[in-house]
Protein backbone atom coordinates (compact mmCIF):
# COMPACT_ATOMS: atom_id res chain seq x y z
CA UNK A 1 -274.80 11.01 -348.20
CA UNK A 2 -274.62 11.92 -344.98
CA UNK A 3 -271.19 9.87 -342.46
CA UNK A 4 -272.59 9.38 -339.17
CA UNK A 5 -269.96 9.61 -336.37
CA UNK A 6 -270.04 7.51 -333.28
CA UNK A 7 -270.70 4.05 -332.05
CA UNK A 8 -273.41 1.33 -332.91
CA UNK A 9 -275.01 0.16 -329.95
CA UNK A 10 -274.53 -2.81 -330.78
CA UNK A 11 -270.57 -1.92 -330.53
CA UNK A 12 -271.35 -0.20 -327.05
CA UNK A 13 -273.24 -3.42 -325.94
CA UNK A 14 -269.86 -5.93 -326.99
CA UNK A 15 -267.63 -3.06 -325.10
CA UNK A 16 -269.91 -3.65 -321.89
CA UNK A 17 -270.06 -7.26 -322.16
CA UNK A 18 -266.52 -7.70 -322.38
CA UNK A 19 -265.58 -4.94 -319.49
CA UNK A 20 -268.11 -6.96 -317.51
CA UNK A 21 -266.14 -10.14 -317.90
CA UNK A 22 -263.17 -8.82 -317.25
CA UNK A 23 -264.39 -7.52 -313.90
CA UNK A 24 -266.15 -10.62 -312.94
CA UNK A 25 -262.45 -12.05 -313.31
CA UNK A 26 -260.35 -9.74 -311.46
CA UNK A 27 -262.88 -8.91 -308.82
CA UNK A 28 -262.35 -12.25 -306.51
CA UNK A 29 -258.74 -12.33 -307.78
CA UNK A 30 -258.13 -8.90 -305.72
CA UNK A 31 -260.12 -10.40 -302.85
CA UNK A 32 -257.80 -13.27 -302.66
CA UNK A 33 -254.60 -11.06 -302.94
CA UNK A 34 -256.27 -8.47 -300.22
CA UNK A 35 -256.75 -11.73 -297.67
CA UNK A 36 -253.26 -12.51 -298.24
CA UNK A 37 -251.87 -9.24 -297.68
CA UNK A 38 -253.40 -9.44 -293.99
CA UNK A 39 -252.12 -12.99 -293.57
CA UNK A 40 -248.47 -11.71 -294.40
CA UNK A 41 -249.18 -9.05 -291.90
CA UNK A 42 -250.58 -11.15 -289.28
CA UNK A 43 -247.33 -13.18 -289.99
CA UNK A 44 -245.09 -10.70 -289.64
CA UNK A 45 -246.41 -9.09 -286.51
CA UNK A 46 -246.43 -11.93 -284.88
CA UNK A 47 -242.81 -12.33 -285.58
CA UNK A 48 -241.89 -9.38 -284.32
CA UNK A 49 -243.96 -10.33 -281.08
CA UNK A 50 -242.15 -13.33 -280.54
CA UNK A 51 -239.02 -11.07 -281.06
CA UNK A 52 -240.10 -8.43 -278.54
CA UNK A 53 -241.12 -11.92 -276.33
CA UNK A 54 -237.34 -12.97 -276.53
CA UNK A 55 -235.78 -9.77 -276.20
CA UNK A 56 -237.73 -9.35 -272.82
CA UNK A 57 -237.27 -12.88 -272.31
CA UNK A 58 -233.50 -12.01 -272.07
CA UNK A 59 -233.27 -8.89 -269.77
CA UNK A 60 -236.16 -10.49 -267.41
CA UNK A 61 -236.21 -14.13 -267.49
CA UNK A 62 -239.61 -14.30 -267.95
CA UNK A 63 -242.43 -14.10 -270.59
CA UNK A 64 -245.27 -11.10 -270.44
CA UNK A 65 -249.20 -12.30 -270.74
CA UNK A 66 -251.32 -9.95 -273.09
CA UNK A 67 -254.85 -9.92 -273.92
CA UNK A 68 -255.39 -7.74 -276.34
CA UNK A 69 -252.95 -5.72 -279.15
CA UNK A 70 -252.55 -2.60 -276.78
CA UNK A 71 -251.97 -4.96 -274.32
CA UNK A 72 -249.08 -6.47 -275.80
CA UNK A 73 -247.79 -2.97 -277.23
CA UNK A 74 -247.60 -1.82 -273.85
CA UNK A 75 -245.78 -4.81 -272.15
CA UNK A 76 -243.46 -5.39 -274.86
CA UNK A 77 -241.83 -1.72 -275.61
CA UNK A 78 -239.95 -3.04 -278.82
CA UNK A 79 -243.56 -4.08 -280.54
CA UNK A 80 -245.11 -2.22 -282.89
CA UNK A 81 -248.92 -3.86 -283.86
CA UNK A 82 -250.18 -3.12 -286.89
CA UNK A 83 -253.68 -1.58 -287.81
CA UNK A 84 -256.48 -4.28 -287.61
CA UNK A 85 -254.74 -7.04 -286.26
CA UNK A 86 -255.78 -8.75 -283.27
CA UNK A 87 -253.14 -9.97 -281.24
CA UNK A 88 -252.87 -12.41 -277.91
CA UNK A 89 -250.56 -14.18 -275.29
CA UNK A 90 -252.84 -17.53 -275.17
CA UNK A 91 -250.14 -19.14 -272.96
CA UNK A 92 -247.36 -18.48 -270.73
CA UNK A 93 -244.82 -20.61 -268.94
CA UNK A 94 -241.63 -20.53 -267.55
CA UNK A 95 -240.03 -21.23 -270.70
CA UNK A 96 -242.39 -20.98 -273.36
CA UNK A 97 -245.36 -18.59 -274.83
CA UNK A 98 -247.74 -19.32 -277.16
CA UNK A 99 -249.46 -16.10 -279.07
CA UNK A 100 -251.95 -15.53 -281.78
CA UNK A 101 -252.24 -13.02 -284.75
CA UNK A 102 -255.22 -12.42 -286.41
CA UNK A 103 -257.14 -9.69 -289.54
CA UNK A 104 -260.89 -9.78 -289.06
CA UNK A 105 -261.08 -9.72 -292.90
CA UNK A 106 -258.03 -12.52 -293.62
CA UNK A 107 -259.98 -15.80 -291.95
CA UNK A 108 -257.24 -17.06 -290.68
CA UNK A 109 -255.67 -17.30 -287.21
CA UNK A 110 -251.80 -17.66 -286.88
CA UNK A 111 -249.88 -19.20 -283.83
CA UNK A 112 -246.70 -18.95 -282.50
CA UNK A 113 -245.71 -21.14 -280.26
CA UNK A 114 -242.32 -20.74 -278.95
CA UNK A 115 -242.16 -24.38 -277.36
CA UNK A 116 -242.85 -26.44 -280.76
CA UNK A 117 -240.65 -24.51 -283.27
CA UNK A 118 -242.50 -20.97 -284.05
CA UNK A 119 -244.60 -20.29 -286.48
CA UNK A 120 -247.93 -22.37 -286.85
């Protein structure tokens, strides 16, 4: 009698199924921990923004405007943006600024507004 070596397909087709569940699991469960990956960044760029807002704050008396993330790179020396996040000055007084932080892929916009406490 002759052994055959190897798999049945019905073996194979079990293997697939289960590989394919498993992937329809972790799939949107790394999606979920990308988009929060680029919130924490967008968080923590915009804390070091309102950092580089203070320090300048300090030596100048007065808050810098920014449109855009070069923009804000450039008038705040101590800043360092990084890749992918969008980053504005929406509002600047006398004693206050108000800035956003964003990741085209997170969905979420984050504020910091200086006057109500930080961190939105």
């Amino acid at each position: 009698m002759k052994q055959s070596k190897g798999f049945t397909l019905l073996e194979l087709l079990v293997t697939i199924g289960i590989i394919g569940i498993l992937a329809s699991i972790a799939i949107p469960q790394f999606n979920q921990y990308q988009r929060r990956a680029f919130d924490a960044r967008s968080k923590a760029d915009l804390v070091s923004a309102a950092t580089a807002q203070d320090a300048y704050f300090i030596d100048w008396s007065i808050y810098k405007s920014c449109a855009d993330s070069t923009g804000c790179a450039a008038v705040l020396p101590e800043l360092r943006v990084s890749k992918g996040i969008s980053m504005a000055t929406t509002a600047v007084g006398t004693q206050y600024f108000i800035m956003t932080a964003s990741h085209p892929q997170s969905m979420q916009t984050w504020t910091w507004d200086s006057d109500n406490g930080g961190l939105q």
